[in-house]
PDB file of N, CA and C in Angstrom:
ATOM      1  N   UNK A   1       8.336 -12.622  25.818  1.00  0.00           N
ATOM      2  CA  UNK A   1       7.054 -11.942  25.908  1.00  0.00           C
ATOM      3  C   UNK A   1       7.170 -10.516  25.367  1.00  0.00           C
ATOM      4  N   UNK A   2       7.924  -9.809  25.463  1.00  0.00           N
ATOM      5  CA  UNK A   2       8.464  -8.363  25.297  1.00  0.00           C
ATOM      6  C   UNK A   2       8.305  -8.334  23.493  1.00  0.00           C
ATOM      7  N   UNK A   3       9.557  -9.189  23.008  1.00  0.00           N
ATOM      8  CA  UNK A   3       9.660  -9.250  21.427  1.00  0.00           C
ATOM      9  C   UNK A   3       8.188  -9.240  21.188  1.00  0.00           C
ATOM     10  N   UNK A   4       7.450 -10.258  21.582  1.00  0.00           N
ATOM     11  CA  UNK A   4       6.240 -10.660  20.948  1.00  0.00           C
ATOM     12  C   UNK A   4       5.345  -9.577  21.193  1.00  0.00           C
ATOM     13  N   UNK A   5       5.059  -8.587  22.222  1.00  0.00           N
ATOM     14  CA  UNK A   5       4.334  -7.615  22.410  1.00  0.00           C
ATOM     15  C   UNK A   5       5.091  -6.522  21.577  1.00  0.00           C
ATOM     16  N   UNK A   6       6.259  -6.248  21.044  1.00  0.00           N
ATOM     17  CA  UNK A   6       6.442  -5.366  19.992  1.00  0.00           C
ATOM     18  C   UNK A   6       6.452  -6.045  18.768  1.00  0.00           C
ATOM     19  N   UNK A   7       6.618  -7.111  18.286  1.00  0.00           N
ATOM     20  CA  UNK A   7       6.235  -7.160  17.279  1.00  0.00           C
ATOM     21  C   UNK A   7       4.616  -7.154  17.019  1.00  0.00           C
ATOM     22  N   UNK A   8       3.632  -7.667  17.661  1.00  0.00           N
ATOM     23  CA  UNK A   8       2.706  -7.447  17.678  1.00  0.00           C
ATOM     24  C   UNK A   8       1.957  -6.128  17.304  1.00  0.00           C
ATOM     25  N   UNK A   9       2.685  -5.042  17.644  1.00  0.00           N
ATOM     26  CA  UNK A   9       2.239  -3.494  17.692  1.00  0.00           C
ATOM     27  C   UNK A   9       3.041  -3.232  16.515  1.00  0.00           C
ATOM     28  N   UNK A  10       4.298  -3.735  15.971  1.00  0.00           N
ATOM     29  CA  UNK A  10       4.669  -3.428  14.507  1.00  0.00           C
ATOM     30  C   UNK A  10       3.429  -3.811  13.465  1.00  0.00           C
ATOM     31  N   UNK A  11       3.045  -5.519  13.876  1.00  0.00           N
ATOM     32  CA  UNK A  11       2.224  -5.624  12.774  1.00  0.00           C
ATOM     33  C   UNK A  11       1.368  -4.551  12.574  1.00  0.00           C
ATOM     34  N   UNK A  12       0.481  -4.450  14.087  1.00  0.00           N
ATOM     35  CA  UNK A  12      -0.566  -3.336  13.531  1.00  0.00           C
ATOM     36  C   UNK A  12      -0.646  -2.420  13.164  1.00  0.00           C
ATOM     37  N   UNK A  13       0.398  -1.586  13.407  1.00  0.00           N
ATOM     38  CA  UNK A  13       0.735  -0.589  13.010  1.00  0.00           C
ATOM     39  C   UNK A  13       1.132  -0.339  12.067  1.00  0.00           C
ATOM     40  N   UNK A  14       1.403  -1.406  11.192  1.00  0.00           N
ATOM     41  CA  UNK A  14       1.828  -1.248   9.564  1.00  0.00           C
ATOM     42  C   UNK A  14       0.540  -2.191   9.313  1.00  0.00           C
ATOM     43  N   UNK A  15      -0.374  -1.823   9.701  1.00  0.00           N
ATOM     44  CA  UNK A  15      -2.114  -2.486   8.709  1.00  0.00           C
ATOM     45  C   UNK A  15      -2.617  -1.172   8.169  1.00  0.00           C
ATOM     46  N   UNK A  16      -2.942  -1.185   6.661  1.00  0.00           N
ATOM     47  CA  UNK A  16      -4.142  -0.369   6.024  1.00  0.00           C
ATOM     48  C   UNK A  16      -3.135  -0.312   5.095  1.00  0.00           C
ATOM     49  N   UNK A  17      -4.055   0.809   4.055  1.00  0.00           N
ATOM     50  CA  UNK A  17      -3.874   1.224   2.839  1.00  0.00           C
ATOM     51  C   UNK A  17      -3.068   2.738   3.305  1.00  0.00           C
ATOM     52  N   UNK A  18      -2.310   3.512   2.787  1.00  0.00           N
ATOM     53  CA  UNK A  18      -1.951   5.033   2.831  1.00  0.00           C
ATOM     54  C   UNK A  18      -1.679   5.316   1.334  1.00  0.00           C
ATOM     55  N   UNK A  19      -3.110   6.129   0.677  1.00  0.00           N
ATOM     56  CA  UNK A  19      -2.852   6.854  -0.494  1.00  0.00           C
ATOM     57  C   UNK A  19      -2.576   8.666  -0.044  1.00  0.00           C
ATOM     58  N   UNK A  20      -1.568   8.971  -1.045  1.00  0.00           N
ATOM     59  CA  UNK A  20      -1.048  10.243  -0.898  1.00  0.00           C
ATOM     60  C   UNK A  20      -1.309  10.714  -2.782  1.00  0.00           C
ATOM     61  N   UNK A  21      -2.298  11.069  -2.969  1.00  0.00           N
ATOM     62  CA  UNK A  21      -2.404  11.728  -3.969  1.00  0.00           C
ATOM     63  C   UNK A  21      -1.103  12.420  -4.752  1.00  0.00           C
ATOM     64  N   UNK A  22      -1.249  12.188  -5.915  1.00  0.00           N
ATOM     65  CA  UNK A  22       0.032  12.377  -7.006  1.00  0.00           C
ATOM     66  C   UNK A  22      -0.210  12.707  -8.126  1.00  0.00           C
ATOM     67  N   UNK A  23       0.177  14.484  -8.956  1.00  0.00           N
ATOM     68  CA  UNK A  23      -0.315  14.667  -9.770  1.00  0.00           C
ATOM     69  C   UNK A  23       0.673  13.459 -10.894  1.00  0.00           C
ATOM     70  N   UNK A  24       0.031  13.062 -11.677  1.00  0.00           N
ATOM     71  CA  UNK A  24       0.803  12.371 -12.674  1.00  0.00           C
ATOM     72  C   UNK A  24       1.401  13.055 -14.462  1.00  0.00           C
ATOM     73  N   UNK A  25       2.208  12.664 -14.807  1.00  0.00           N
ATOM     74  CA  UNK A  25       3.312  13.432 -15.952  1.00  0.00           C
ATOM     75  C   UNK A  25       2.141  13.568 -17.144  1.00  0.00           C
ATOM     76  N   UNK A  26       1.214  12.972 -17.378  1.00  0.00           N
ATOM     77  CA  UNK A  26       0.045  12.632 -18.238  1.00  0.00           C
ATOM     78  C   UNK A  26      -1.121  13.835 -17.937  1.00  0.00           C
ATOM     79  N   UNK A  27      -1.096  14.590 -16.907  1.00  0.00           N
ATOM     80  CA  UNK A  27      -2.081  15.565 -16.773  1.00  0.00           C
ATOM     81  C   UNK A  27      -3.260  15.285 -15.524  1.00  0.00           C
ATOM     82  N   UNK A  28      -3.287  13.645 -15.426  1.00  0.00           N
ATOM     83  CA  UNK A  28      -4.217  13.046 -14.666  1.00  0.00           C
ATOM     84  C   UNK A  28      -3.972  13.131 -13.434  1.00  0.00           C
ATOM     85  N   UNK A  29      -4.929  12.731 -12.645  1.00  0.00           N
ATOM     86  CA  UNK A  29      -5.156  12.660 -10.949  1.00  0.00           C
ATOM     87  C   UNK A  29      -4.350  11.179 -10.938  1.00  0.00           C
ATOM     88  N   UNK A  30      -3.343  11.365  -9.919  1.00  0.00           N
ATOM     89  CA  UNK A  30      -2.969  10.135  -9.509  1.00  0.00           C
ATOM     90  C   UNK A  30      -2.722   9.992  -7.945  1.00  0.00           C
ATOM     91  N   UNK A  31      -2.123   8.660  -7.634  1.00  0.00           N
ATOM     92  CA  UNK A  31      -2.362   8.028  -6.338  1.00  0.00           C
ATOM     93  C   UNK A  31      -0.909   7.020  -5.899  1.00  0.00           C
ATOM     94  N   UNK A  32      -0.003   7.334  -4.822  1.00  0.00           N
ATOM     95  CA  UNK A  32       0.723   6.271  -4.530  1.00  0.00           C
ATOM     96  C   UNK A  32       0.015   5.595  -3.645  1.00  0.00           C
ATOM     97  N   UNK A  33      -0.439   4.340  -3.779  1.00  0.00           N
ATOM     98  CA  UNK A  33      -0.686   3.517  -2.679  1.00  0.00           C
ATOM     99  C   UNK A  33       0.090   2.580  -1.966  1.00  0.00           C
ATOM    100  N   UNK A  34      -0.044   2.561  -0.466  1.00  0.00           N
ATOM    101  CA  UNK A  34       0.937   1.952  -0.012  1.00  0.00           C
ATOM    102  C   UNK A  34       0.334   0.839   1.010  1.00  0.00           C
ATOM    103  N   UNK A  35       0.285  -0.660   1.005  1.00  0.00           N
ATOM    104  CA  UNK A  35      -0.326  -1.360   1.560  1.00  0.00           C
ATOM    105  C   UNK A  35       0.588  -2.499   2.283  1.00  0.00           C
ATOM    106  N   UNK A  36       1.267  -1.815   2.930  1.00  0.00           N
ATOM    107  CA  UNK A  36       2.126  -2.790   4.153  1.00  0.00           C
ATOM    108  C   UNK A  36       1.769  -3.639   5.250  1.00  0.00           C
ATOM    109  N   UNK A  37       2.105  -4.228   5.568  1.00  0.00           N
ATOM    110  CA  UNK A  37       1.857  -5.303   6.664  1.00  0.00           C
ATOM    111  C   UNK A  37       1.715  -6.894   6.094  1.00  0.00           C
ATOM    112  N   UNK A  38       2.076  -7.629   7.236  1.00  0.00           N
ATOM    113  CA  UNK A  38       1.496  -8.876   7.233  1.00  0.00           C
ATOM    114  C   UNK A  38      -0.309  -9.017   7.268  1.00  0.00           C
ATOM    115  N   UNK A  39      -1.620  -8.569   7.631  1.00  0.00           N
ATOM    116  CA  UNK A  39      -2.254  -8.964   7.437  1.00  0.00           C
ATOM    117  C   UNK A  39      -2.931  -8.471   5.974  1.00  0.00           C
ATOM    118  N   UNK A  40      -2.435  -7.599   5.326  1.00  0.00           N
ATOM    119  CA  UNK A  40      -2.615  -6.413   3.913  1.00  0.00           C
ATOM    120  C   UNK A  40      -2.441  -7.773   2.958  1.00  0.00           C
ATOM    121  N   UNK A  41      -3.201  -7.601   2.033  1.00  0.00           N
ATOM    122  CA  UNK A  41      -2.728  -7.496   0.661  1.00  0.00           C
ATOM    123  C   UNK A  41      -2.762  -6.803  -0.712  1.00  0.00           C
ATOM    124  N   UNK A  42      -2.924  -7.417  -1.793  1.00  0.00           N
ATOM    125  CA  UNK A  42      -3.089  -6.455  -3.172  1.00  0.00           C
ATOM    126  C   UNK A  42      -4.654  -5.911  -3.087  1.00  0.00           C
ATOM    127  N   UNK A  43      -5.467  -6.800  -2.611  1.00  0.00           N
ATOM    128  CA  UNK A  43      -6.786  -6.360  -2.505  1.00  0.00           C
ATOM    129  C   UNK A  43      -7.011  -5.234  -2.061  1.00  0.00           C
ATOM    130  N   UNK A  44      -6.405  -4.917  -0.747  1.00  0.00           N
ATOM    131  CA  UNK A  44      -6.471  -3.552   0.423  1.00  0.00           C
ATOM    132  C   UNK A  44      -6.081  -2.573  -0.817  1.00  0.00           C
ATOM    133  N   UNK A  45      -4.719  -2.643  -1.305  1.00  0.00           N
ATOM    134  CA  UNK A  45      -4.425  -1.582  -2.254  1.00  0.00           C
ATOM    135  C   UNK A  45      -5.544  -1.138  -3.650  1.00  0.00           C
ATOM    136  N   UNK A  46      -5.911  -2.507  -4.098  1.00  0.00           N
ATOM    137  CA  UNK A  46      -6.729  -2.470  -5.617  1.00  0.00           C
ATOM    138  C   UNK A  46      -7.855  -1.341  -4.431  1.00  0.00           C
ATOM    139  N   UNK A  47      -8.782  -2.042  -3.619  1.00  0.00           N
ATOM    140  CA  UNK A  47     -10.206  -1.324  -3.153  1.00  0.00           C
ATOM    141  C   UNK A  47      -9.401   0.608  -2.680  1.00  0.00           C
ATOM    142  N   UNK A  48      -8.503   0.969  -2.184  1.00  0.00           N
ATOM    143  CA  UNK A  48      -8.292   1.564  -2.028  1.00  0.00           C
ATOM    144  C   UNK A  48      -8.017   2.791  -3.076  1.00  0.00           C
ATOM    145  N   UNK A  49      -7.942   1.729  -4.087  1.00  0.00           N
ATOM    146  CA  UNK A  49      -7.562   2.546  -5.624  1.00  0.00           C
ATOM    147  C   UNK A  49      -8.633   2.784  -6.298  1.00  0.00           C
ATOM    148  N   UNK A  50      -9.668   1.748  -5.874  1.00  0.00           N
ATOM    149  CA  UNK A  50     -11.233   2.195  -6.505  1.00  0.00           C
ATOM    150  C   UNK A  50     -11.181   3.289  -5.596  1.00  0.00           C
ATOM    151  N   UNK A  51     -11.504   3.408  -4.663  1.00  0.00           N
ATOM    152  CA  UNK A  51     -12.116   4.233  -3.812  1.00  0.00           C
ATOM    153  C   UNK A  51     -11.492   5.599  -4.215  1.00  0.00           C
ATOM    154  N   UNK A  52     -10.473   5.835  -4.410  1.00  0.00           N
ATOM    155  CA  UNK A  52      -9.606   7.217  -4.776  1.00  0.00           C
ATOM    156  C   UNK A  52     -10.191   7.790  -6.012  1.00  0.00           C
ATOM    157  N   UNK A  53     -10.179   6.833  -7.191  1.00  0.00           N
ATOM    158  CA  UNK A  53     -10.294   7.018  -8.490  1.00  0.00           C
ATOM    159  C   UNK A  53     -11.386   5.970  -8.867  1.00  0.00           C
ATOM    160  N   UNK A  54     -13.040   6.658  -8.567  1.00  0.00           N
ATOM    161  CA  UNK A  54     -13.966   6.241  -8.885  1.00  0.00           C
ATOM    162  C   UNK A  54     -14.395   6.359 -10.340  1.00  0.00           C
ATOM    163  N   UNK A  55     -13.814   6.992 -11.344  1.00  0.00           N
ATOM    164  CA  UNK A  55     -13.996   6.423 -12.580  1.00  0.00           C
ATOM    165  C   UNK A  55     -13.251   5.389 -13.027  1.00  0.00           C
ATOM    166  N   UNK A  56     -12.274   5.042 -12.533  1.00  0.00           N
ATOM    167  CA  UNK A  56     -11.535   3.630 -12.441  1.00  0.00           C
ATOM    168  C   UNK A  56     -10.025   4.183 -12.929  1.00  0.00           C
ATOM    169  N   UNK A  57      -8.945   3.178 -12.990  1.00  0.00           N
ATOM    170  CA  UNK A  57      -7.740   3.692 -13.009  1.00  0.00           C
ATOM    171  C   UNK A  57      -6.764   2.599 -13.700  1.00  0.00           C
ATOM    172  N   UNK A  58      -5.599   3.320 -14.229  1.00  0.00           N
ATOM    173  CA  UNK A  58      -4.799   2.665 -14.558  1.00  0.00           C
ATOM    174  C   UNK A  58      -3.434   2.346 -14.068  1.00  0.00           C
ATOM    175  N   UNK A  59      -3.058   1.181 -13.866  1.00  0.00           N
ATOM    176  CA  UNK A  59      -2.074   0.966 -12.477  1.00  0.00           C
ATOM    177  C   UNK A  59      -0.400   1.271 -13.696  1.00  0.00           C
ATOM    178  N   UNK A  60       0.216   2.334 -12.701  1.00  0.00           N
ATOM    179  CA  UNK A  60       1.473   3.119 -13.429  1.00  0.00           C
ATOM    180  C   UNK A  60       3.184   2.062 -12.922  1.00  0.00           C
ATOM    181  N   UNK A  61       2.981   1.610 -11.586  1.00  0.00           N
ATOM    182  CA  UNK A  61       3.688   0.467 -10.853  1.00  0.00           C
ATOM    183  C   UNK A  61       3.133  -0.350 -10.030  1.00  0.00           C
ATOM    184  N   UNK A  62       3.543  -1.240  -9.715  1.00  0.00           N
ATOM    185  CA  UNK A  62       2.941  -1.970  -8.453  1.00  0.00           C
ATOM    186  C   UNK A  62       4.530  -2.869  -8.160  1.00  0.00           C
ATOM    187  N   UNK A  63       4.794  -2.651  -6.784  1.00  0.00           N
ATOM    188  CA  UNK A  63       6.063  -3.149  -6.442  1.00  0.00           C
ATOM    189  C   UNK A  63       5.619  -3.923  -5.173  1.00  0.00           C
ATOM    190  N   UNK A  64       6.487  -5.044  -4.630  1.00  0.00           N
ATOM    191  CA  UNK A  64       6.401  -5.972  -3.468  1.00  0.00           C
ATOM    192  C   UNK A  64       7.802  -5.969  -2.962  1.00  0.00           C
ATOM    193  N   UNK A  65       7.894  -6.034  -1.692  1.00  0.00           N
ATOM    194  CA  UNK A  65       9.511  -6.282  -1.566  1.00  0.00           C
ATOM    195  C   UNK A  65       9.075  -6.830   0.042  1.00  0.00           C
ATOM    196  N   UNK A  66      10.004  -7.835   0.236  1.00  0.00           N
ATOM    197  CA  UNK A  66       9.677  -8.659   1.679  1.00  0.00           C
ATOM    198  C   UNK A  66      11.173  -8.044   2.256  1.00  0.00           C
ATOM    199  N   UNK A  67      10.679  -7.569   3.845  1.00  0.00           N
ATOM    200  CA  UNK A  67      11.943  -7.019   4.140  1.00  0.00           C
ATOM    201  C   UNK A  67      12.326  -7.933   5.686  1.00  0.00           C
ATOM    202  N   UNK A  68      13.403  -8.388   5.876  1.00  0.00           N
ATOM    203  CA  UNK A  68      13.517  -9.262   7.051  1.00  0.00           C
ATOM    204  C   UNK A  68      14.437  -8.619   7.877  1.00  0.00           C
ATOM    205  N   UNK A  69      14.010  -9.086   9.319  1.00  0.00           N
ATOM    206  CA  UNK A  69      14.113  -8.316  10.735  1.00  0.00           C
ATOM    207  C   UNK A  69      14.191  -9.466  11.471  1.00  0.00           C
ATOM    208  N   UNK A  70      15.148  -8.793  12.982  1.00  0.00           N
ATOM    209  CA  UNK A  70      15.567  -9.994  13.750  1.00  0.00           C
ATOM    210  C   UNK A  70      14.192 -10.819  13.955  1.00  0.00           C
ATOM    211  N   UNK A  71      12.838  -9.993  13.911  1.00  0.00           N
ATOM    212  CA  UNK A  71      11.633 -10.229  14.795  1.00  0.00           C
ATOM    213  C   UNK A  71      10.601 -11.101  13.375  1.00  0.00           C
ATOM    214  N   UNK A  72      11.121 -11.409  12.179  1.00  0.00           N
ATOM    215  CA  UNK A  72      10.484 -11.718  11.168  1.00  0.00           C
ATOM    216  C   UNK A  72      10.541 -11.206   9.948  1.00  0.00           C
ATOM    217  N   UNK A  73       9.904 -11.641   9.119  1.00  0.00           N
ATOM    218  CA  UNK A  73       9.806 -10.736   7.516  1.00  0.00           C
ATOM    219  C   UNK A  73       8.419  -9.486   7.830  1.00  0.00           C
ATOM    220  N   UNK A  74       8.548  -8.818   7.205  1.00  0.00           N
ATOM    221  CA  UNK A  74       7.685  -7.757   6.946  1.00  0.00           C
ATOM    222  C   UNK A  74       7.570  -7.168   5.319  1.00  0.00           C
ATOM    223  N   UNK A  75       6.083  -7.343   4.942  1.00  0.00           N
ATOM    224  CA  UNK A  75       6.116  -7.305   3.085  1.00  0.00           C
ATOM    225  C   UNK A  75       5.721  -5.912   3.343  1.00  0.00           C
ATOM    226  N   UNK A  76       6.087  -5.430   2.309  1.00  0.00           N
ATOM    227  CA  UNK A  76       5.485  -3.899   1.706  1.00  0.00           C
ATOM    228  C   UNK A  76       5.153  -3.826  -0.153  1.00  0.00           C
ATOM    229  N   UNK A  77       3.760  -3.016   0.255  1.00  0.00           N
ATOM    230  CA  UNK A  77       3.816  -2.831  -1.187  1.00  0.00           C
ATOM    231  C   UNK A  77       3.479  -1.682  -1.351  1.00  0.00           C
ATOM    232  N   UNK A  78       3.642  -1.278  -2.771  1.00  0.00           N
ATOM    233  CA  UNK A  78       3.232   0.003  -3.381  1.00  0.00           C
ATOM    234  C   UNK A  78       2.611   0.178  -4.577  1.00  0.00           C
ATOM    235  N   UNK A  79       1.301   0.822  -4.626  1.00  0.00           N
ATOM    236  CA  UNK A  79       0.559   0.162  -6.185  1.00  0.00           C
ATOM    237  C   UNK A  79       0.411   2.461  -6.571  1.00  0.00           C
ATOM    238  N   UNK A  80       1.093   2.431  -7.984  1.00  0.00           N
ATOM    239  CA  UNK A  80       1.050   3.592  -8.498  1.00  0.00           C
ATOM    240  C   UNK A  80      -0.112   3.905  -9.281  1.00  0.00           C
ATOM    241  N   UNK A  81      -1.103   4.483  -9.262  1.00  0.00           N
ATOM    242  CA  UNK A  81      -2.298   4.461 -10.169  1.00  0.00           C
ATOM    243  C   UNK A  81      -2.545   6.018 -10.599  1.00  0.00           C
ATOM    244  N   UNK A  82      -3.055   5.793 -11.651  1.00  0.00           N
ATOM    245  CA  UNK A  82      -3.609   7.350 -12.588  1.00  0.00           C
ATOM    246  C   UNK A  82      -4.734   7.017 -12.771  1.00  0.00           C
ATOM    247  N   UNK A  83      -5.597   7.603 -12.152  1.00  0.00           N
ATOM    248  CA  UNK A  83      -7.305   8.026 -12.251  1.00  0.00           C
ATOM    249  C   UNK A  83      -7.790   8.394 -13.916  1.00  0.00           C
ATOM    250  N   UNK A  84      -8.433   7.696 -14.486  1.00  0.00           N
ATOM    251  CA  UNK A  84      -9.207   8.201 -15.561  1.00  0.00           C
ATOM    252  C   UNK A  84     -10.398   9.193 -15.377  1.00  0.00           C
ATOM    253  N   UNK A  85     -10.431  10.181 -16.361  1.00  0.00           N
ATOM    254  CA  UNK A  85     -10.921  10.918 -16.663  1.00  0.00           C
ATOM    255  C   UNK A  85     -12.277  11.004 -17.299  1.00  0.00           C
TER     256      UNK A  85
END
């Protein structure tokens, strides 16, 4: 019961999008996005990337990596975007 009530509070706690604004080498407004968890996916990150960079954007990385724990796997991703101008 214990495991399952902390993993439970891991999942949620790794739900949403976290963009941290990033100037980029190009001059442009950019964005690391970071969209972890089991219930997340690329979607959470793409809408999150509209939302940052409403003239629309061009994606600089996008990485996935599944990371495993006594309590399960846990995915993370990271989508790099530069805001057009």
């Amino acid at each position: 019961m214990r495991r399952s009530a902390i993993l439970l509070m891991v999942l949620l706690a790794g739900c949403g999008a976290t963009v941290k604004p990033t100037p980029m080498t190009n001059g442009h407004d950019g964005a690391v996005i970071s969209c972890d968890g089991l219930l997340y996916n690329w979607k959470i990150c793409d809408r999150a990337a509209r939302k940052t960079c409403p003239r629309g954007y061009d994606v600089v990385d996008r990485e996935e990596k599944k990371n495993h724990t006594d309590y399960g796997s846990y995915t993370t991703r990271k989508l790099v975007v530069s805001c057009r101008q």
